[in-house]
N, C-alpha and C. Protein backbone atom coordinates (compact mmCIF):
# COMPACT_ATOMS: atom_id res chain seq x y z
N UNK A 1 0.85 -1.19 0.00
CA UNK A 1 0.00 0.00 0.00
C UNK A 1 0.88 1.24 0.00
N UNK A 2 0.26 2.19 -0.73
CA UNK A 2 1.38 3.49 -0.93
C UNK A 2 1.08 4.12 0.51
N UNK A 3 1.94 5.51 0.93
CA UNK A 3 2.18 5.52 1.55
C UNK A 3 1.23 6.63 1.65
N UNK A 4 0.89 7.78 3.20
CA UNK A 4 -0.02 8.62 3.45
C UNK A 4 0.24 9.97 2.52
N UNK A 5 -0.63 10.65 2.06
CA UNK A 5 -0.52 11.65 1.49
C UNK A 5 0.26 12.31 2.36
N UNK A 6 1.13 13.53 1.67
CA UNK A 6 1.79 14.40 2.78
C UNK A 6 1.39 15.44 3.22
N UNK A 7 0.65 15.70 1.96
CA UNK A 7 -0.31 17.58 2.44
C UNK A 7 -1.08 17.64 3.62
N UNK A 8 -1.29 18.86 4.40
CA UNK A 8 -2.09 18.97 5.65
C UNK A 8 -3.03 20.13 4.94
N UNK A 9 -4.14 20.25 5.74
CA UNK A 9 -4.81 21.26 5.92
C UNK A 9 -4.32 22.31 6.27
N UNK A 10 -4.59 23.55 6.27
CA UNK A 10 -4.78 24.38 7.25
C UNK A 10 -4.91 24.55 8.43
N UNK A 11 -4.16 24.65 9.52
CA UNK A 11 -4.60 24.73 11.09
C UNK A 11 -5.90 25.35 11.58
N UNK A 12 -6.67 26.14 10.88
CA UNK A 12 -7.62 27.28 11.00
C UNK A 12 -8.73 26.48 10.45
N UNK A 13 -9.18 25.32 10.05
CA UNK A 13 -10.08 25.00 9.29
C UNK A 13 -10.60 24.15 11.19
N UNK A 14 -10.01 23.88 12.03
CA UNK A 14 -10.35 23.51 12.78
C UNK A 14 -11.34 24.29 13.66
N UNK A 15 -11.10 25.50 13.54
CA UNK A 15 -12.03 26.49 14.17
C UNK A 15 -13.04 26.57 12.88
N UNK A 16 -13.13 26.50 12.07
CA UNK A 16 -14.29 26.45 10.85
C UNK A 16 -15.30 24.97 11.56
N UNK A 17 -14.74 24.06 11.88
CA UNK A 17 -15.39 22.77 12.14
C UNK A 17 -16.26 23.03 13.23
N UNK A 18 -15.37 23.35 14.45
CA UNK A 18 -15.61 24.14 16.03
C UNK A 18 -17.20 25.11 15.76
N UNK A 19 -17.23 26.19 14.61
CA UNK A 19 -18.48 26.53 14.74
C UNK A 19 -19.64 26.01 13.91
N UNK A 20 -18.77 25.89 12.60
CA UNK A 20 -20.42 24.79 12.48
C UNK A 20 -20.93 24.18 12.96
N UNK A 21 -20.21 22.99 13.64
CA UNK A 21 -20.77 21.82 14.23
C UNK A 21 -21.51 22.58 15.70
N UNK A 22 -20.63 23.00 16.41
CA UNK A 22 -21.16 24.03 17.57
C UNK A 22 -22.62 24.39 16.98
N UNK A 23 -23.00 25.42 15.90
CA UNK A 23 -23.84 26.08 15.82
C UNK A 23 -25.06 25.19 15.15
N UNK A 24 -24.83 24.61 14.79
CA UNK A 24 -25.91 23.15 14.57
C UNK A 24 -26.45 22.30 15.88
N UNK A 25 -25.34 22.05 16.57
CA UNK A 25 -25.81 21.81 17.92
C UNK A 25 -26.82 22.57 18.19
N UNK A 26 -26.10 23.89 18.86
CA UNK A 26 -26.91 24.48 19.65
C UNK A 26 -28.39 24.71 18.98
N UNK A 27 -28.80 24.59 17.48
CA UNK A 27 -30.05 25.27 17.21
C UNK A 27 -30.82 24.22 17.37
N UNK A 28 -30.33 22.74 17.02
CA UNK A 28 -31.00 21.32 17.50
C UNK A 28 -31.70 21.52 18.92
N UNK A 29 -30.75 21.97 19.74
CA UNK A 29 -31.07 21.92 21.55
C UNK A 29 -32.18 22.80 21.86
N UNK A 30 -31.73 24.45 21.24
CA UNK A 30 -32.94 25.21 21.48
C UNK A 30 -34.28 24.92 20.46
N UNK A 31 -34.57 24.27 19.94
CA UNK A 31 -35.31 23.53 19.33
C UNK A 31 -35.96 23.17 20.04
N UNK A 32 -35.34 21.51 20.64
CA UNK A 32 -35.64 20.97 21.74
C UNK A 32 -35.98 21.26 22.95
N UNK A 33 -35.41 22.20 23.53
CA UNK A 33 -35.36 22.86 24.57
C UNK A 33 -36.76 23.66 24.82
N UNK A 34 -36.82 25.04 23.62
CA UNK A 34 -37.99 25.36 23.59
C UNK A 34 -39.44 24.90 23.58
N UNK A 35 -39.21 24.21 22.61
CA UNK A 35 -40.27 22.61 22.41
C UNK A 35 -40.70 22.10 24.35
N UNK A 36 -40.03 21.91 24.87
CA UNK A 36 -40.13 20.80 26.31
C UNK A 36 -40.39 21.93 27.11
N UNK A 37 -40.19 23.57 26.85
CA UNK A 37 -40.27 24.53 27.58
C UNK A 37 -41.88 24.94 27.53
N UNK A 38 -42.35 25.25 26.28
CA UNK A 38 -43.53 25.30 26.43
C UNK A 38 -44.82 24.46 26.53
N UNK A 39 -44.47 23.14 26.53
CA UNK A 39 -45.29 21.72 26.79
C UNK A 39 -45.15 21.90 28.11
N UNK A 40 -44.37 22.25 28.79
CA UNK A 40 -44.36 21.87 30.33
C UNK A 40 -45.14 23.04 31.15
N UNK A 41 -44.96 24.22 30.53
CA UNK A 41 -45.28 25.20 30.89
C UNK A 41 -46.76 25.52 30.61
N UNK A 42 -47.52 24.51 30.15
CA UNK A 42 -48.81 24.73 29.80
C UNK A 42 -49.63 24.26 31.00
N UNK A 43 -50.61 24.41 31.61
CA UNK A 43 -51.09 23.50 32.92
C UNK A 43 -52.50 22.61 32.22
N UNK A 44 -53.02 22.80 31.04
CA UNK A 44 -53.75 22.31 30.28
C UNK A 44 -52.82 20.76 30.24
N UNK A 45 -51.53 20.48 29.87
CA UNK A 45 -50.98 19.34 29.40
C UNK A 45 -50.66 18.47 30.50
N UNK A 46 -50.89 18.59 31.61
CA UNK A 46 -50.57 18.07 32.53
C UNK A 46 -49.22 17.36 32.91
N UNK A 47 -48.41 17.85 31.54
CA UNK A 47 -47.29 16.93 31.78
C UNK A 47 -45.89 17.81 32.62
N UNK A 48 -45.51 17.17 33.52
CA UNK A 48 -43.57 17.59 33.87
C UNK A 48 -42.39 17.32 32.97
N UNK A 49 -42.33 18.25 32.40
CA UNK A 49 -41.34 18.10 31.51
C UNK A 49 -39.61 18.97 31.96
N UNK A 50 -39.23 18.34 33.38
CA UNK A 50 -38.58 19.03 33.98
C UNK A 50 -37.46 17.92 33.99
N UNK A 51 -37.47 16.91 34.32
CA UNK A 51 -36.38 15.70 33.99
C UNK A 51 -36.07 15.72 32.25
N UNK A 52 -36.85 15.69 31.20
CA UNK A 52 -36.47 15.74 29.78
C UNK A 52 -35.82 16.73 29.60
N UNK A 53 -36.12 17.93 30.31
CA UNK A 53 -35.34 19.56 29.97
C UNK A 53 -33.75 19.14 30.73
N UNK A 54 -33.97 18.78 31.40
CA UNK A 54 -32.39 18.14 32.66
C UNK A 54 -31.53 17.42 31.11
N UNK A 55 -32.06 16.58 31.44
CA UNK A 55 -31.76 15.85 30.09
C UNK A 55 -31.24 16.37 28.88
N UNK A 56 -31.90 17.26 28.44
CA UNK A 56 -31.56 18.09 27.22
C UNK A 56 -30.45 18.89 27.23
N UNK A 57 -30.51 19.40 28.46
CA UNK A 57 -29.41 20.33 28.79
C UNK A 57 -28.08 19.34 29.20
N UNK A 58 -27.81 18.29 29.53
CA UNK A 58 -27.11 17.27 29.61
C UNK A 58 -26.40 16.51 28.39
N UNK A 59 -27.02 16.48 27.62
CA UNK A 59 -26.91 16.05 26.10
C UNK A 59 -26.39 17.13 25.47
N UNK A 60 -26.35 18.57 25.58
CA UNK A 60 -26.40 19.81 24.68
C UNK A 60 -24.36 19.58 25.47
N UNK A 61 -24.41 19.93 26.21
CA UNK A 61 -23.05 19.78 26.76
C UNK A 61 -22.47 18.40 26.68
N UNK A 62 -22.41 17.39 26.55
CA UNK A 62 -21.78 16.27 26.05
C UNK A 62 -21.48 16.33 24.72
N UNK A 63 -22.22 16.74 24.01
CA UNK A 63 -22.19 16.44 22.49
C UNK A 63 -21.59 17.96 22.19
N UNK A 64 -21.71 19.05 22.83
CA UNK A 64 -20.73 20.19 22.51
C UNK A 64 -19.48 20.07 22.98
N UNK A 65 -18.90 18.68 24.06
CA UNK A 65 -18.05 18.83 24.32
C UNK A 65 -17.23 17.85 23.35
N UNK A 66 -17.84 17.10 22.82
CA UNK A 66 -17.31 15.81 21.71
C UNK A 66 -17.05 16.82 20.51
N UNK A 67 -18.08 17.26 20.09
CA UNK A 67 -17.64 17.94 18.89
C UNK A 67 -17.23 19.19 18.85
N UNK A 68 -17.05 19.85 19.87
CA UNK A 68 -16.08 21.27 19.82
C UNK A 68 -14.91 20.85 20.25
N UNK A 69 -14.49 20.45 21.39
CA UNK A 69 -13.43 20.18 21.71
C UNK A 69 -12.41 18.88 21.60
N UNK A 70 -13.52 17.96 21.87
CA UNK A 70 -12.43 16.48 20.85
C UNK A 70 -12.20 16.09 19.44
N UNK A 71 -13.47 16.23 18.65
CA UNK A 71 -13.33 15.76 17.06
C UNK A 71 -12.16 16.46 16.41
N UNK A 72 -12.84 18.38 16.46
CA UNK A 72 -11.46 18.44 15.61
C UNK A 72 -10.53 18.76 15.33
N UNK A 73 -9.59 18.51 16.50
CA UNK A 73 -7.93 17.90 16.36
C UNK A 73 -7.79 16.60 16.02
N UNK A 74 -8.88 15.62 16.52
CA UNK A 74 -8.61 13.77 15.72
C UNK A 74 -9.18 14.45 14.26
N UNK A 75 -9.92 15.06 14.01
CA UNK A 75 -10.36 15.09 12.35
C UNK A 75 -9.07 15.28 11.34
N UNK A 76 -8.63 16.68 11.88
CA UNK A 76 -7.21 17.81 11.17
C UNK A 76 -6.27 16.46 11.15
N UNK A 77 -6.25 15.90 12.30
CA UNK A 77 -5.11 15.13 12.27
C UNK A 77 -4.80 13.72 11.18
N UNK A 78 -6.51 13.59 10.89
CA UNK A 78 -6.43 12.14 9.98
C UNK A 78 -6.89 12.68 8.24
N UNK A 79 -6.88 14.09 8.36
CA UNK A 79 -6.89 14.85 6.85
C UNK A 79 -5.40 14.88 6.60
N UNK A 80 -5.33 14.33 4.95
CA UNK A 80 -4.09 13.99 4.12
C UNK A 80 -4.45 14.25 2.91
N UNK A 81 -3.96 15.32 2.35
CA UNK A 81 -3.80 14.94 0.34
C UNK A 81 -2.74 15.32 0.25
N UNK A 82 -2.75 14.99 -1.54
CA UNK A 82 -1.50 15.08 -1.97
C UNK A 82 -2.16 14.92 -3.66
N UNK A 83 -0.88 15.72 -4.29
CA UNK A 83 -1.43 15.82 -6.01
C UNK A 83 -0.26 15.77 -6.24
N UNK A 84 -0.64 14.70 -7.32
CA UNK A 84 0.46 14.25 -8.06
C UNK A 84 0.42 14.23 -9.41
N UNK A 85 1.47 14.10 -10.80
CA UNK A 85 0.68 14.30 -12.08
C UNK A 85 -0.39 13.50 -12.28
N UNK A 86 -0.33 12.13 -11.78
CA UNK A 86 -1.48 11.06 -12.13
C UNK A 86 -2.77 11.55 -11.83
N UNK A 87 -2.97 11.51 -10.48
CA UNK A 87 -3.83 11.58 -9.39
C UNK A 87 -3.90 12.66 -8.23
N UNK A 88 -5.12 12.29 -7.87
CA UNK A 88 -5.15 13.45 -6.51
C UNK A 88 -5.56 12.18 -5.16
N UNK A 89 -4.63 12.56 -4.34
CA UNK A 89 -4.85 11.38 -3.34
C UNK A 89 -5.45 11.73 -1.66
N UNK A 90 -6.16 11.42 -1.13
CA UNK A 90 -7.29 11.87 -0.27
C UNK A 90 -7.48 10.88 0.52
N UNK A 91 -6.99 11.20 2.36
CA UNK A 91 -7.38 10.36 2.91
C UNK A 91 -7.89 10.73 4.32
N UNK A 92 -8.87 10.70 4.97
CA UNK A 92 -9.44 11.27 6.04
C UNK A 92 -10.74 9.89 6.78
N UNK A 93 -10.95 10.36 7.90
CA UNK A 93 -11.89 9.56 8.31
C UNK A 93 -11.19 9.77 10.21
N UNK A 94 -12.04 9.27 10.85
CA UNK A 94 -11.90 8.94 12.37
C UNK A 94 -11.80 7.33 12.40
N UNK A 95 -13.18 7.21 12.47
CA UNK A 95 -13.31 5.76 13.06
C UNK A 95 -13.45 4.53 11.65
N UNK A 96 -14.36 5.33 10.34
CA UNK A 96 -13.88 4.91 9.49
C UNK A 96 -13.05 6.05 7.82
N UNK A 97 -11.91 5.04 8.01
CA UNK A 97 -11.05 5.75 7.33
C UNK A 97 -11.27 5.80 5.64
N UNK A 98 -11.54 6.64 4.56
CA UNK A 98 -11.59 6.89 3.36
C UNK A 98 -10.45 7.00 2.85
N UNK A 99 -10.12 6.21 1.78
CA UNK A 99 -8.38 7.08 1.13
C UNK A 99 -9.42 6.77 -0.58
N UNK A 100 -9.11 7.68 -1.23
CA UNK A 100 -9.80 8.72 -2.18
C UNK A 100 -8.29 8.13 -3.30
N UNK A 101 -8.11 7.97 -4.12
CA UNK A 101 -7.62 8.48 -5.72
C UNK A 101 -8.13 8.55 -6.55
N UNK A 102 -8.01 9.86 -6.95
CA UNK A 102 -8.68 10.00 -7.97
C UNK A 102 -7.76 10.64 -9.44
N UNK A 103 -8.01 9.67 -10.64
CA UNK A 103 -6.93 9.72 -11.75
C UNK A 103 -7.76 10.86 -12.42
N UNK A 104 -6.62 11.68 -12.98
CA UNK A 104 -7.07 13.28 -13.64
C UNK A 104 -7.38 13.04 -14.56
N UNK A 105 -7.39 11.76 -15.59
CA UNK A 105 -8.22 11.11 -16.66
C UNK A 105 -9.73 11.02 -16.24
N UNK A 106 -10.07 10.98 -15.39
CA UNK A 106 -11.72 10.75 -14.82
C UNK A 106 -12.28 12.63 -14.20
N UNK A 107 -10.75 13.18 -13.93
CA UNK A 107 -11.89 14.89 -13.45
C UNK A 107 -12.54 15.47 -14.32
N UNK A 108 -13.85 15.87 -14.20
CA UNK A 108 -14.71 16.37 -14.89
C UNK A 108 -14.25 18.13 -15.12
N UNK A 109 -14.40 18.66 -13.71
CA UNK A 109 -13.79 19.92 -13.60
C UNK A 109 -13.50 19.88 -11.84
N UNK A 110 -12.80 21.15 -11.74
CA UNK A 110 -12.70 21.55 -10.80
C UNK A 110 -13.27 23.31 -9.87
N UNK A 111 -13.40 22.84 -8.82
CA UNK A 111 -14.02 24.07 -8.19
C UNK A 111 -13.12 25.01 -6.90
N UNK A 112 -13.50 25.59 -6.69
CA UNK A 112 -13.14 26.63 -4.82
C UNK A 112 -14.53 26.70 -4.87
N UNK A 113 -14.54 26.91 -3.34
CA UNK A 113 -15.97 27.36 -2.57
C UNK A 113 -15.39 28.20 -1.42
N UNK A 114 -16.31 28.86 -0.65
CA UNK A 114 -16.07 29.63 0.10
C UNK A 114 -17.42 30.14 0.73
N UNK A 115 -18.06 29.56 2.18
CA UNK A 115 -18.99 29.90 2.50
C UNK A 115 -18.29 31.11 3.41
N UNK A 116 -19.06 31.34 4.45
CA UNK A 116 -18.92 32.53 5.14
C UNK A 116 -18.25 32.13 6.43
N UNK A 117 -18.30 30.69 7.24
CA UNK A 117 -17.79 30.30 7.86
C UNK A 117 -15.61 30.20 7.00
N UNK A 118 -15.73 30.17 5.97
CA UNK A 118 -14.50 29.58 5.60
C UNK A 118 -14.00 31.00 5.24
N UNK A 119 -14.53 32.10 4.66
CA UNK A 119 -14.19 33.72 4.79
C UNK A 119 -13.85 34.07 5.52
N UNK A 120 -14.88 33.84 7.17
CA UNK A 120 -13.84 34.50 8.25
C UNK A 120 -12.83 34.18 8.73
N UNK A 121 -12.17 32.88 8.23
CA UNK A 121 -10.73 32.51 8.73
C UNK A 121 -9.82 32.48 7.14
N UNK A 122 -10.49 33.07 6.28
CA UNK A 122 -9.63 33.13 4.78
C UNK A 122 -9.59 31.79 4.51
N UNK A 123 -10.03 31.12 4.22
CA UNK A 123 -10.46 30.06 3.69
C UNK A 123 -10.77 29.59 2.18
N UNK A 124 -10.54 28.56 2.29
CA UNK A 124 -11.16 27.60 1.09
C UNK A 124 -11.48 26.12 0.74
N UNK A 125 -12.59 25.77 0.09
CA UNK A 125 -12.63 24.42 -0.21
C UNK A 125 -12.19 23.96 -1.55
N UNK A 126 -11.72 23.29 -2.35
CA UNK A 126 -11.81 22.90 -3.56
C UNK A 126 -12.04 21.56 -3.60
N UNK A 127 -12.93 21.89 -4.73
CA UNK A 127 -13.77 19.84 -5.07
C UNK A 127 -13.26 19.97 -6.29
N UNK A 128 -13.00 18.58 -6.36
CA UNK A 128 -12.82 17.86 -7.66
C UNK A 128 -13.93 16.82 -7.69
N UNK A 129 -14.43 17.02 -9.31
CA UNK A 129 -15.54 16.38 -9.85
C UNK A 129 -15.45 15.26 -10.46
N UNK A 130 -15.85 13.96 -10.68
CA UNK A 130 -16.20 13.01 -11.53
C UNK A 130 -17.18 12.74 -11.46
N UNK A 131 -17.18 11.68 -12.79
CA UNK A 131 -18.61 11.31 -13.13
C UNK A 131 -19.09 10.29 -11.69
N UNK A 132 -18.78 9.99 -11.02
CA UNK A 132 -18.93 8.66 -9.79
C UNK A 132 -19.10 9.77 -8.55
N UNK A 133 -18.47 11.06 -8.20
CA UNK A 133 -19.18 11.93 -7.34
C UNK A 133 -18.05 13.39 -7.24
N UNK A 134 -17.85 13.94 -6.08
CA UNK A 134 -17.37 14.92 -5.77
C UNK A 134 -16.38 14.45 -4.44
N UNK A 135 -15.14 15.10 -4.39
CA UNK A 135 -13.91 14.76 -3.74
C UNK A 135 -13.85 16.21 -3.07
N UNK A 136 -13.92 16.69 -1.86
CA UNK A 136 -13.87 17.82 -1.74
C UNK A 136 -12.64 17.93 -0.62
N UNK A 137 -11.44 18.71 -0.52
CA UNK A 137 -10.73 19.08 0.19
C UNK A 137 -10.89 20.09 1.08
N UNK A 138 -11.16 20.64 1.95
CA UNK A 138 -11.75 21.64 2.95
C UNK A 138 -10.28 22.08 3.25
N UNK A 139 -11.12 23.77 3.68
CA UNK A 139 -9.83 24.46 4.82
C UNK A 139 -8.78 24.37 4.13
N UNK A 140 -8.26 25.02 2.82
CA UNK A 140 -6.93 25.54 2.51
C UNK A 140 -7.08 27.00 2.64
N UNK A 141 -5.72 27.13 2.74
CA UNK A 141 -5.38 28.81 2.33
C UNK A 141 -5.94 29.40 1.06
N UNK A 142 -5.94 30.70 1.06
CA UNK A 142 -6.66 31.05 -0.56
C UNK A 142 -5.90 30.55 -1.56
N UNK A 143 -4.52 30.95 -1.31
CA UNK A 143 -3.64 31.03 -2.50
C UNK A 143 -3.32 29.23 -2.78
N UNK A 144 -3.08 28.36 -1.78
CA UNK A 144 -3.17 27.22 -1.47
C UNK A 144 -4.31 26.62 -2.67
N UNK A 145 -5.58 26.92 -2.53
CA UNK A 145 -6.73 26.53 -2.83
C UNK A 145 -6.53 26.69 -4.15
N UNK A 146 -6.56 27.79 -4.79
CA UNK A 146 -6.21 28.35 -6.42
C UNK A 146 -5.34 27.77 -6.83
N UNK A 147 -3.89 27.84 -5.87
CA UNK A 147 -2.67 26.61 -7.16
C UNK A 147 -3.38 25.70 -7.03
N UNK A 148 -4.13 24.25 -6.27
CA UNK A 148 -4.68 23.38 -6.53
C UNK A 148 -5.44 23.05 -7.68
N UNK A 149 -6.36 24.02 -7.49
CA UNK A 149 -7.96 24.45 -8.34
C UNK A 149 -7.23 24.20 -9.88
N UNK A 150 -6.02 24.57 -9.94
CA UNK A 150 -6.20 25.64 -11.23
C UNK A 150 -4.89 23.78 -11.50
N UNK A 151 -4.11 23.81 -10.78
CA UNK A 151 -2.84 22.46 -11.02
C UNK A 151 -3.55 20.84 -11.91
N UNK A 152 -5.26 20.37 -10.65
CA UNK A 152 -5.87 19.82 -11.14
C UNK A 152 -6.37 20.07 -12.46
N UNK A 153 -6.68 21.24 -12.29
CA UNK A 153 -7.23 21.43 -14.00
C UNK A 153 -6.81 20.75 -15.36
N UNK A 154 -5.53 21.41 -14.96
CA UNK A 154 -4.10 21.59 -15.85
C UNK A 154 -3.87 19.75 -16.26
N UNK A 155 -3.79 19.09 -15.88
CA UNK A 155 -3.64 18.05 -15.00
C UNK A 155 -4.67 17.05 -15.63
N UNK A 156 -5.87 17.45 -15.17
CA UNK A 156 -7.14 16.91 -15.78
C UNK A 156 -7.01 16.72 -17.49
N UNK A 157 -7.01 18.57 -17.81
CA UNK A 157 -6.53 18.68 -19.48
C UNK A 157 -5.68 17.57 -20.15
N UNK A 158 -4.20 17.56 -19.39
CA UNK A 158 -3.33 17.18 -19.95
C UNK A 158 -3.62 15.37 -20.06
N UNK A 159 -4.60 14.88 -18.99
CA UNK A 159 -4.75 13.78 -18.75
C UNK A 159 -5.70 13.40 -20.17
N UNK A 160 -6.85 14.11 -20.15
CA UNK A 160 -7.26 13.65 -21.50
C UNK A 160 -6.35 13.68 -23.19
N UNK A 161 -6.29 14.95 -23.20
CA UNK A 161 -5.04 15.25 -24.43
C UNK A 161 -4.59 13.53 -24.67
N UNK A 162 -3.82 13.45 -23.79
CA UNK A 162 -3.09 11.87 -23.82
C UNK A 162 -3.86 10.71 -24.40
N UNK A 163 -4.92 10.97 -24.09
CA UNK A 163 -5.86 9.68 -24.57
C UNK A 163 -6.02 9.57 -25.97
């Protein structure tokens, strides 16, 4: 088996992870939360909804503490690519691990993205396309992101030409 890609991410894409996932949490909980707040608070429903709210609030902090503070440094840490003339090689996962090649004879095109979470830390994603799905690399630098974007391309081109 070849060996791990060498490229890393970005250090900063970890705080990109930190609030999404964070801010998905939290709107799940107050969801929930609100929901069990005004069922309980009704005296028509007869129900106590004071152990489920315990509960909720118990769960909101476990699962903010898994995914803000443990996932992602194990995530950053098991993100790997690497581009090579052949291929683009991709390997990430926790518990189950993905390793990705993908031959520049099969890229359709290539992209950057940039939501607003990945702006405020200067950010970028770039996917590479085939016909079988989308390969997306998260959390590069801008300039990082563009030589990629633009290398695959190049890459892709030259891969068909050949054929």
């Amino acid at each position: 088996m070849k060996d791990l890609p060498q490229q890393r991410l970005n250090p900063k894409v970890k705080n990109v992870w930190r609030l999404n996932d964070g801010g998905w949490i939290t709107i799940v909980f107050l969801a929930v939360f609100v929901s069990l707040s005004l069922i309980s608070s009704d005296p028509a429903s007869g129900l106590n909804a004071t152990f489920p709210l315990q509960c909720s609030v118990v769960i909101y902090i476990l699962l903010m503490i898994i995914w803000v503070v443990i996932l992602p440094p194990i995530r950053f840490a098991r993100w790997h690519y690497e581009l090579n003339e052949d291929f683009l090689d991709i390997e990430k996962g926790i518990i189950w691990h993905e390793r990705s090649v993908i031959p520049f004879i099969r890229v359709q095109n290539t992209d950057t993205r940039q939501g607003p979470l990945l702006r405020l830390f200067n950010l970028m994603s770039v996917t590479v396309s085939t016909a079988a799905g989308r390969h997306e690399i998260p959390g590069l630098d801008i300039a990082t992101a563009e030589a990629l974007r633009d290398k695959a391309a190049e890459l892709a081109r030259l891969a068909r030409e050949d054929v």
